[in-house]
Protein backbone atom coordinates (compact mmCIF):
# COMPACT_ATOMS: atom_id res chain seq x y z
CA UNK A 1 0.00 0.00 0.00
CA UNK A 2 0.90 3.13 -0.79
CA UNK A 3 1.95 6.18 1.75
CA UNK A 4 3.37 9.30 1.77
CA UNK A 5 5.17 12.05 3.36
CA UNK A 6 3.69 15.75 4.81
CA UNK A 7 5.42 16.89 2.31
CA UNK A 8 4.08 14.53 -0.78
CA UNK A 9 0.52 14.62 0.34
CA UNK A 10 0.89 18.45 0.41
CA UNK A 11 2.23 18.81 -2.86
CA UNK A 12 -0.21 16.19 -4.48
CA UNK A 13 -3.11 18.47 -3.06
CA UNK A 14 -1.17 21.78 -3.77
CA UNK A 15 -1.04 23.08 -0.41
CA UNK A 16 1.42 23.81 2.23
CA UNK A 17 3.18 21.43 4.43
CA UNK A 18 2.10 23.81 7.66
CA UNK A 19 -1.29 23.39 6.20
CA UNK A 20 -1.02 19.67 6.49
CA UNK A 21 0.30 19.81 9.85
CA UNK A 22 -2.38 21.96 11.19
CA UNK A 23 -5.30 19.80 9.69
CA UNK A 24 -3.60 16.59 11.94
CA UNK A 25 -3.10 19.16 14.85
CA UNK A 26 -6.97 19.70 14.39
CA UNK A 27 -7.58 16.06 14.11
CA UNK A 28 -9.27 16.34 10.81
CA UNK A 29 -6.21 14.24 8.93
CA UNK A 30 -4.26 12.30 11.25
CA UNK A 31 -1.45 10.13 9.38
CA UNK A 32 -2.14 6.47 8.76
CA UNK A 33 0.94 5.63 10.55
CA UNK A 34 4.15 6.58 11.53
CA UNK A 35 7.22 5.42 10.09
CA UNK A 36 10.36 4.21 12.64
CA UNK A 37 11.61 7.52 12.41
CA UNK A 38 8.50 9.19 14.07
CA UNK A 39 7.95 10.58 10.02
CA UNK A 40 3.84 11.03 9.53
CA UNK A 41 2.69 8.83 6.67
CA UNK A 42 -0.54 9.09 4.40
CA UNK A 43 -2.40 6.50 2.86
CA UNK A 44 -4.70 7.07 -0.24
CA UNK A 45 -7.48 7.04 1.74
CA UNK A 46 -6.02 10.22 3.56
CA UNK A 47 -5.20 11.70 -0.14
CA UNK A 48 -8.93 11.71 -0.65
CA UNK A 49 -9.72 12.62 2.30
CA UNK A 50 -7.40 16.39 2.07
CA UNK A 51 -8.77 16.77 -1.01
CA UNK A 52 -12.27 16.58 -0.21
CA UNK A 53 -11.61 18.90 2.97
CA UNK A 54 -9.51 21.45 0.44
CA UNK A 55 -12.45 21.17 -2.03
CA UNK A 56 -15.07 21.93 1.23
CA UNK A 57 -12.51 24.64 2.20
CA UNK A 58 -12.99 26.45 -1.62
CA UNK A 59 -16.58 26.61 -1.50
CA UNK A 60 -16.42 28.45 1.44
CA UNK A 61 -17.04 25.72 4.26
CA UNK A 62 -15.38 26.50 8.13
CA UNK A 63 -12.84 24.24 9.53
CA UNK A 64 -15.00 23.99 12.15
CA UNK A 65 -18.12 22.68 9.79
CA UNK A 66 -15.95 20.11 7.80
CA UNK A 67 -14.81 18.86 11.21
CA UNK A 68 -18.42 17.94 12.30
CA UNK A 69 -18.64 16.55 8.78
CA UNK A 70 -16.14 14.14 9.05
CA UNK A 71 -17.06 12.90 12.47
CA UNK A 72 -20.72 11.96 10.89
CA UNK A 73 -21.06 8.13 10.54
CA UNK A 74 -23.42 9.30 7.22
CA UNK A 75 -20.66 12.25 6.18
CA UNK A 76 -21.96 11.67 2.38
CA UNK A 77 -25.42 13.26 2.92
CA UNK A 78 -24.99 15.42 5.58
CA UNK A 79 -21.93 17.20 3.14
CA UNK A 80 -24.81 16.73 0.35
CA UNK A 81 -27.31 18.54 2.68
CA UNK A 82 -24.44 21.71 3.59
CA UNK A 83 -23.65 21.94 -0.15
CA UNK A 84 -26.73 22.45 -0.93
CA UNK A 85 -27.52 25.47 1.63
CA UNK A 86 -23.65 26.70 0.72
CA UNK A 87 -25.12 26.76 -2.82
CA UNK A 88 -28.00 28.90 -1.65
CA UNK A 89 -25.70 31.32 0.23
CA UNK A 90 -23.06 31.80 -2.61
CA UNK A 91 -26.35 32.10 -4.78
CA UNK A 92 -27.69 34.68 -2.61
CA UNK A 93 -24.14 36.47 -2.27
CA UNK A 94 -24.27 36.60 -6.21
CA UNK A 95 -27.64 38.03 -6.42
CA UNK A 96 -26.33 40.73 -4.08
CA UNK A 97 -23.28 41.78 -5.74
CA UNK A 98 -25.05 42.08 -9.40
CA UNK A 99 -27.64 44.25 -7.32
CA UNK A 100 -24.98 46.19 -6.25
CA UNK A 101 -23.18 46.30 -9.63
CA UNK A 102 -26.15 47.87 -10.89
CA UNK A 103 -26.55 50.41 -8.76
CA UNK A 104 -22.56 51.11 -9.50
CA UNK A 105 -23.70 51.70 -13.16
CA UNK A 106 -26.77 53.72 -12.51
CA UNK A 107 -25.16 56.10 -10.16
CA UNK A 108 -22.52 56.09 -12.84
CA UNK A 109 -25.01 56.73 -15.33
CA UNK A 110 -26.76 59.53 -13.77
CA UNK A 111 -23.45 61.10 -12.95
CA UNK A 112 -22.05 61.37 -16.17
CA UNK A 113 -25.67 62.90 -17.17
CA UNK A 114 -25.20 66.07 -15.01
CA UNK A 115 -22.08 68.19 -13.94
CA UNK A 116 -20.91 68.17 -10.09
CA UNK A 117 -20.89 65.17 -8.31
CA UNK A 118 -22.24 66.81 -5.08
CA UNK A 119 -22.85 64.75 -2.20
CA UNK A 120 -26.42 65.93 -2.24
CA UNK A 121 -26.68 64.74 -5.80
CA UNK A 122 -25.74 61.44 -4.60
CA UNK A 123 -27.93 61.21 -2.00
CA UNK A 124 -30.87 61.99 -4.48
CA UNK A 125 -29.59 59.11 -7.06
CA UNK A 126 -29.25 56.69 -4.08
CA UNK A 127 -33.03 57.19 -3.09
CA UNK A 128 -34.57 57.22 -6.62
CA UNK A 129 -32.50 54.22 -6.94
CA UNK A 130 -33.80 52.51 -3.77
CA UNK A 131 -37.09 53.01 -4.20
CA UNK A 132 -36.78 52.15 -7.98
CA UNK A 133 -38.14 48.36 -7.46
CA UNK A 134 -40.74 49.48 -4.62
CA UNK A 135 -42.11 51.95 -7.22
CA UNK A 136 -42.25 49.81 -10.00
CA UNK A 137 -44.10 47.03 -7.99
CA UNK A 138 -46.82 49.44 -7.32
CA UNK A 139 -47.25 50.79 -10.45
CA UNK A 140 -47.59 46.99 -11.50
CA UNK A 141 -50.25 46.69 -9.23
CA UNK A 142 -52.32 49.63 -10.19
CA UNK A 143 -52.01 48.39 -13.86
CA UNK A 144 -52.95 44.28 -13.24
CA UNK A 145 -56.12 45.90 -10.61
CA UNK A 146 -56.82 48.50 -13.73
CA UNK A 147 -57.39 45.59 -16.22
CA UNK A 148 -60.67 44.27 -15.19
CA UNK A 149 -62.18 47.88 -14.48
CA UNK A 150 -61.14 48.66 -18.09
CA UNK A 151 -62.69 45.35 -19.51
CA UNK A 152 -66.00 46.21 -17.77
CA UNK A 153 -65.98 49.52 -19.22
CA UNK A 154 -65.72 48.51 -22.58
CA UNK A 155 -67.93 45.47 -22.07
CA UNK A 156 -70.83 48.06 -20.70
CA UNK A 157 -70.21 49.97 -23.51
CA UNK A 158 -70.79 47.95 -25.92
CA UNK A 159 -73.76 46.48 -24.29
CA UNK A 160 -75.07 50.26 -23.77
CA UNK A 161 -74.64 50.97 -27.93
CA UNK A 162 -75.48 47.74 -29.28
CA UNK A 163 -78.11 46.47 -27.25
CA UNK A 164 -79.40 49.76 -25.49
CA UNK A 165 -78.49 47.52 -21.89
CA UNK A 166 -77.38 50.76 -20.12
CA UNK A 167 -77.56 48.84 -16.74
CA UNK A 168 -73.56 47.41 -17.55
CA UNK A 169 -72.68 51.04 -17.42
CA UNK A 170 -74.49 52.02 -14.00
CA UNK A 171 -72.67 48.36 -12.64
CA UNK A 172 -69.09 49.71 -14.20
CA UNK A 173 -69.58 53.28 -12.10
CA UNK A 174 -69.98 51.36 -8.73
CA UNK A 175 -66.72 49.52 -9.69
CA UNK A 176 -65.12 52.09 -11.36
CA UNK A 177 -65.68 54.85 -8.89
CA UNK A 178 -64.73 53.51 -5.15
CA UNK A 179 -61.59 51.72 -7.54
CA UNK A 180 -60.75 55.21 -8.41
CA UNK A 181 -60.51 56.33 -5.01
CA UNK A 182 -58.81 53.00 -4.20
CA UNK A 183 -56.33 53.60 -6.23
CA UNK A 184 -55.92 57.05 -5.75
CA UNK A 185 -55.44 56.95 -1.77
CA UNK A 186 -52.87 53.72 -2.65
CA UNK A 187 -51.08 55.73 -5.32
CA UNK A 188 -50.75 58.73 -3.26
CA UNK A 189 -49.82 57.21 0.32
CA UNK A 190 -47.35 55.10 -1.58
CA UNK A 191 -45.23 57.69 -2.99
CA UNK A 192 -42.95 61.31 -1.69
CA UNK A 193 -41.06 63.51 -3.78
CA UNK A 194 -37.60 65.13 -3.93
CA UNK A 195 -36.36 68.68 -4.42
CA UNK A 196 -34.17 69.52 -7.03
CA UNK A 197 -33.37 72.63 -4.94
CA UNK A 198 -32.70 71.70 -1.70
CA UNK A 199 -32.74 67.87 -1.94
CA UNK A 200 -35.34 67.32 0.38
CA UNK A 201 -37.73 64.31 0.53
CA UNK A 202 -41.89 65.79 1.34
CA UNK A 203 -45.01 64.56 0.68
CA UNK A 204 -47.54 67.35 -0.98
CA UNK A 205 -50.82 67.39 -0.31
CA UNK A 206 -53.37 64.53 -2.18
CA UNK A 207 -55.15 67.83 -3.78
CA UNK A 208 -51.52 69.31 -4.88
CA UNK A 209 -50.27 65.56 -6.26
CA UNK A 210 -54.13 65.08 -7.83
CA UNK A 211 -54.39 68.44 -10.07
CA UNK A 212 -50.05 68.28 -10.82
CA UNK A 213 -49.09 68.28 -14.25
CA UNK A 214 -46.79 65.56 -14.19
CA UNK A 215 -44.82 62.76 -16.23
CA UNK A 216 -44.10 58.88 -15.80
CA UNK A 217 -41.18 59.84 -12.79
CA UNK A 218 -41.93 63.23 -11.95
CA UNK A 219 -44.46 65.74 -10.98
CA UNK A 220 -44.75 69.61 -10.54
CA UNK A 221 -44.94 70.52 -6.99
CA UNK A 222 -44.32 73.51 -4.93
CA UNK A 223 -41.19 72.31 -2.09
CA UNK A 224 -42.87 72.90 1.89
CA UNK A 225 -39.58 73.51 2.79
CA UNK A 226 -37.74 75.97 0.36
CA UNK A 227 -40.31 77.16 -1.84
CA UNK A 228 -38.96 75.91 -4.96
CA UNK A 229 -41.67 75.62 -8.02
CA UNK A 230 -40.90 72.30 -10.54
CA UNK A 231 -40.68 69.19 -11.83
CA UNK A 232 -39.94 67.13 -8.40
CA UNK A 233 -38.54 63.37 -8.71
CA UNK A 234 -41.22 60.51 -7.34
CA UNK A 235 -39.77 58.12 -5.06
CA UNK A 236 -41.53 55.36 -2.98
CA UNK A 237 -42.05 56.47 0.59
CA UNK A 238 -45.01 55.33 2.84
CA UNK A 239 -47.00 57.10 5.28
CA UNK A 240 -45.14 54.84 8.33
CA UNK A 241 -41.74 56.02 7.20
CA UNK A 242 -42.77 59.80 7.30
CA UNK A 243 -43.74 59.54 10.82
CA UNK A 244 -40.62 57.29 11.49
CA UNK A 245 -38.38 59.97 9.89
CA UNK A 246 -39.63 63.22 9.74
């Protein structure tokens, strides 16, 4: 049977000798046996066994978890079970840095759009780009709860000029109306609005949002706090975190 030295198993599984010695010192991969001159020696079964714990070690696994692996008398699915949740959590690390990546390239994208990088630019960029999900979730919701009322509309209609069956119309305004205001108290609870000027976040009044000539991300508002008159930027802010953060 084959054996071999600190120094050959280390080299066959490209790590250090001190490595070696510190996995026996741990008791993770004691020698086989000891030659008459007190020299450690490694059988094939221990080859395996350093590479499996150097392959554990690469995807991320403590010395501390691969030692509890070991010791299990069913090691092969237990390791099947932490690979799996290691998978998850390098998975959900990836997820994270694209997000962040992302954001990298939209700051860097709004930045190269304007002039000075000021820190209150920034600041504005970060929040449109936080709430940039939030806002497009709600906006999915108005549309997908929108559908139906719009289908009924057209439906009554149709009824109403082809058949003279008015009643589909009078059934689409007791939808269509407490939907509206629905909708409208949803919309408006939902979202806050920052100042070009002075970089604040505020939430106008529901009259002031309502009448506001506006497009898709931005609205015409009057700042409560420095009087500025313009377009304003629409972020997602609730109610809650107004009162949380004043």
């Amino acid at each position: 049977m084959a054996t071999y030295t600190s120094g050959e198993i280390a080299k066959i599984c490209q790590v250090t000798v001190r490595t070696v010695q510190y996995y026996d010192k741990r008791g993770i991969l004691s020698p086989t046996t000891l030659s008459e001159g007190g020299r450690r020696l490694y059988s094939e079964a221990d080859v395996k066994q350093l590479k499996l714990i150097c392959f554990l070690r690469e995807l991320g696994l403590s010395l501390k978890a691969i030692e509890s692996l070991l010791k299990e008398e069913d090691a092969g699915h237990v390791i099947d079970l932490v690979l799996e949740e290691q998978s998850k959590d390098l998975h959900a690390q990836l997820l994270d840095i694209h997000e962040k990546l992302n954001k990298i390239k939209q700051l860097k994208s709004q930045l190269d759009k304007g002039s000075e990088a000021s820190l209150e630019k920034i600041g504005d960029i970060s929040r449109i780009m936080a709430s940039k999900k939030e806002l497009s979730q709600m906006r999915w919701v108005i549309l997908m709860t929108g559908i139906p009322v719009t289908l009924l509309q057209w439906f009554a209609l149709y009824e109403g000029l082809a058949h003279g069956n008015w009643g589909y119309v009078l059934i689409w305004l007791a939808v269509a109306v407490p939907y509206g205001i629905i909708i409208s108290r949803y919309y408006f609870k939902s979202t806050a609005y920052i100042c070009p000027n002075c970089h604040e976040v505020f939430k106008p009044s529901f009259k002031q949002v309502f009448w506001a000539s506006h497009t898709p991300t931005m609205r015409q508002l009057t700042c409560p706090h420095c009087h500025h008159q313009g377009f304003c930027v629409e972020i997602y802010r609730k109610e809650e975190q107004d009162e949380r953060h004043p």
